[in-house]
Protein backbone atom coordinates (compact mmCIF):
# COMPACT_ATOMS: atom_id res chain seq x y z
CA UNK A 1 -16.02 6.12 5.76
CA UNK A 2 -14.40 3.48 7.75
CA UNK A 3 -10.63 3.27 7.88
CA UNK A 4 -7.78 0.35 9.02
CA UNK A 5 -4.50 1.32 9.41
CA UNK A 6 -1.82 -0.79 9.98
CA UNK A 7 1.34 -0.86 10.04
CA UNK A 8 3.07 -4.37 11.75
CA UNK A 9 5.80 -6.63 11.72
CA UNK A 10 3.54 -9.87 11.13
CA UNK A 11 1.77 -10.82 8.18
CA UNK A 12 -1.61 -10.57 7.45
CA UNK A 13 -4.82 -12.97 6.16
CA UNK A 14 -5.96 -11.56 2.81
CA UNK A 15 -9.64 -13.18 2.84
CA UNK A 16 -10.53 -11.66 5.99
CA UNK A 17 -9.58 -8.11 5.15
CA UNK A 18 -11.50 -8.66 2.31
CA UNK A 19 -14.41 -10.08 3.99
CA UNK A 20 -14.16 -7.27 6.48
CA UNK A 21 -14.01 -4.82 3.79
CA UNK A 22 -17.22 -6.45 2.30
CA UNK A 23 -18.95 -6.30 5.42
CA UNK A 24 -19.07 -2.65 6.25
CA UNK A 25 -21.95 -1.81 4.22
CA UNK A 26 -24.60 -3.35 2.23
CA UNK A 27 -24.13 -0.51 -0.23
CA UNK A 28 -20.41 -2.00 -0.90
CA UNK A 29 -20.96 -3.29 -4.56
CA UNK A 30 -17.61 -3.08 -5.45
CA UNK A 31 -13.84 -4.50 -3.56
CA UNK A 32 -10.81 -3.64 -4.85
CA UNK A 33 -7.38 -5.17 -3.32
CA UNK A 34 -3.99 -4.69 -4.12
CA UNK A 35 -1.40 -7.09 -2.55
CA UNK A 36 2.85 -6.24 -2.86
CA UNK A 37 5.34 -9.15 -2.74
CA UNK A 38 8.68 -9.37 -1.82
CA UNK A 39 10.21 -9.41 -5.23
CA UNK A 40 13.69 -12.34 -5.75
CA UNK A 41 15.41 -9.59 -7.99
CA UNK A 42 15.78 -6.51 -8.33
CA UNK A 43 17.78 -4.51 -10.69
CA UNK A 44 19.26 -7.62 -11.64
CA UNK A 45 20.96 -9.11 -7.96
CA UNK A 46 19.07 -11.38 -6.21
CA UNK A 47 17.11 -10.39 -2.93
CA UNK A 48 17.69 -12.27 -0.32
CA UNK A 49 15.99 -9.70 2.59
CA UNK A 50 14.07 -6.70 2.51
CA UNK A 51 14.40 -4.65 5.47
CA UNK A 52 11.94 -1.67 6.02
CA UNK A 53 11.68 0.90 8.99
CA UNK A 54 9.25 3.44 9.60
CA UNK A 55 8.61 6.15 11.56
CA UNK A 56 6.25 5.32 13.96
CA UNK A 57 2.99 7.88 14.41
CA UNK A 58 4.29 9.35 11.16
CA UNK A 59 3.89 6.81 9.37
CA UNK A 60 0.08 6.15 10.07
CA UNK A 61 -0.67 9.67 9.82
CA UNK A 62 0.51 9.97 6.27
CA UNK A 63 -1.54 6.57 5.44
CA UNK A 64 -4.56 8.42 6.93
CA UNK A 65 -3.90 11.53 4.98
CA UNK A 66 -3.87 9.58 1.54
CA UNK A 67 -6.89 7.70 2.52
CA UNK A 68 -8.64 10.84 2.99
CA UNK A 69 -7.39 12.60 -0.01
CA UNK A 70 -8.46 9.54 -1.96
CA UNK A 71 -11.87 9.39 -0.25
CA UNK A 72 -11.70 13.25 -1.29
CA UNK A 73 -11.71 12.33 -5.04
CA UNK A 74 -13.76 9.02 -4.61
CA UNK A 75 -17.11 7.35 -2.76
CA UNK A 76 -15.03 5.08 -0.55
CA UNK A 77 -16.62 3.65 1.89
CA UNK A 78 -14.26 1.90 3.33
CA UNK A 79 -10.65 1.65 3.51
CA UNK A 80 -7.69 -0.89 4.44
CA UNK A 81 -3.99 0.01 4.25
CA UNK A 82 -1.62 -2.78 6.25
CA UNK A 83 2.01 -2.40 5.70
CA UNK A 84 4.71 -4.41 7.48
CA UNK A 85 8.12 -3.53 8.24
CA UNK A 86 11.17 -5.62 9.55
CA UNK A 87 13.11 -7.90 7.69
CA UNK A 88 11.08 -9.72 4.86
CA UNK A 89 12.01 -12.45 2.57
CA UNK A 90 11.16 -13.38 -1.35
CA UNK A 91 7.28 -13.71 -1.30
CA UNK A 92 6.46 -12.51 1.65
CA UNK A 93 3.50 -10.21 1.40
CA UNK A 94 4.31 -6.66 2.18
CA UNK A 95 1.54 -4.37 1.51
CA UNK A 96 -2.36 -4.68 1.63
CA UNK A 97 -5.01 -2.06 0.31
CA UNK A 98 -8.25 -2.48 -0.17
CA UNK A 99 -11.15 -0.11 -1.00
CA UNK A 100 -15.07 -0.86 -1.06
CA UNK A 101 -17.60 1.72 -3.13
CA UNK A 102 -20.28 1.48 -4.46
CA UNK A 103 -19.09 1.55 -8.10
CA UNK A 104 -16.06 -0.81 -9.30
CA UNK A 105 -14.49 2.79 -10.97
CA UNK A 106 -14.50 4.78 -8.06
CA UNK A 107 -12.36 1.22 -6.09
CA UNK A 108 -10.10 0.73 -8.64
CA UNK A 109 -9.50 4.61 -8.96
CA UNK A 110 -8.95 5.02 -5.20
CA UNK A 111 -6.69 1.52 -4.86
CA UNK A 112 -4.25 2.83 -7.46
CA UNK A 113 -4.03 6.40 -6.08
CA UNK A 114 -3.54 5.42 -2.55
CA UNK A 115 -0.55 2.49 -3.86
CA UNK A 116 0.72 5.39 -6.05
CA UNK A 117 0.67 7.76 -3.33
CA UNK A 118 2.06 5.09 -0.82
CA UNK A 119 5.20 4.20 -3.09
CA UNK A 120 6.28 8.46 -3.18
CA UNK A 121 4.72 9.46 0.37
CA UNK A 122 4.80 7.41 2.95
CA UNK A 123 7.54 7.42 5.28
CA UNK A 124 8.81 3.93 4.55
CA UNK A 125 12.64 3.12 4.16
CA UNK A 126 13.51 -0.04 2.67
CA UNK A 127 16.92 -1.71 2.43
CA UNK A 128 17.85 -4.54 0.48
CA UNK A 129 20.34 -7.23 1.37
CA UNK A 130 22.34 -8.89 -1.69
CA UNK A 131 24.83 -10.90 -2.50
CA UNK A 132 27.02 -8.11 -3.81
CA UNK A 133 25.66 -5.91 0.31
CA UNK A 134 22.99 -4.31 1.24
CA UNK A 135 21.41 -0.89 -0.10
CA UNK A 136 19.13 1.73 0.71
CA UNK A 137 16.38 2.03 -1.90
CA UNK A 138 15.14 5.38 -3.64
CA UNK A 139 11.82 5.81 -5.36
CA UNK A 140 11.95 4.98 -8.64
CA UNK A 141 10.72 7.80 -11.34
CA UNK A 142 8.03 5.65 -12.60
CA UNK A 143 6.74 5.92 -9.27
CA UNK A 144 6.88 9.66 -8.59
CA UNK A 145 5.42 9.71 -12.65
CA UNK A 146 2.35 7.68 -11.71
CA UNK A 147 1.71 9.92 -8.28
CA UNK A 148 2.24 13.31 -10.23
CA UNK A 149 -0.11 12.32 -12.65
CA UNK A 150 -3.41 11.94 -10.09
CA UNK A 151 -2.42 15.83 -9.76
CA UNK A 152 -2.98 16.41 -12.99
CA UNK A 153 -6.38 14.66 -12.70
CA UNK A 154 -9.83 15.37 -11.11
């Protein structure tokens, strides 16, 4: 399986990580992509930055590990995860994954278990800056929900 990990301040160009994704293999029948925005509200106050830090070295080695779990459970053949960090405004795209199989059930599986997994695991700390200040975020229990549930699967 081939694997991109990323995790940068600048954005990124959606059509060629797709097209790269594409290209790996002529066995790739399927792409599945998942792309996060910078949301304008959250919990009701207007966003006016996003700020998120990482851990560097950490962070991609978690990424890798939930690639590899999810290639565990799935034919991936390849695998894309870019995440950016610093201060990011109101549509501003902040996550990319992407998986290519074979079979669109086994991409679509893998993409939603590595953004679950991503959202409860990956060490990722995001601030938010309001009008009423600026707050640390928490993961939210539909999140952890979602991740528990792939444990209860497969």
């Amino acid at each position: 399986m081939e694997k991109k990990i990323q995790v940068q301040e600048e954005t990124f160009d959606l059509r060629s990580e797709y097209d790269h994704l594409r290209s790996v293999s002529l066995k790739v029948g399927a792409v599945v992509t998942f792309t996060g925005t910078v949301r304008d509200l959250n919990e009701d106050e207007s966003v006016q930055v996003l700020h998120l830090e990482h851990y560097p070295g950490m962070t991609e080695r978690e990424l890798d590990k939930i690639i590899d779990e999810a290639a565990g459970r799935w034919d991936v053949i390849a695998a894309t995860v870019i995440h950016r960090v610093g201060d990011l405004y109101p549509g501003d795209e902040i996550v990319f994954v992407g998986m290519a199989s074979q079979h669109r059930g086994d991409a679509f599986a893998a993409c939603s278990f590595v953004m679950d997994y991503l959202k409860t695991r990956a060490t990722f700390w995001k601030k938010e800056k309001t009008e009423a200040g600026e707050r640390w975020l928490t993961t939210r229990e539909s999140d952890e929900t979602a991740a528990d549930a792939w444990g209860k699967s497969q």
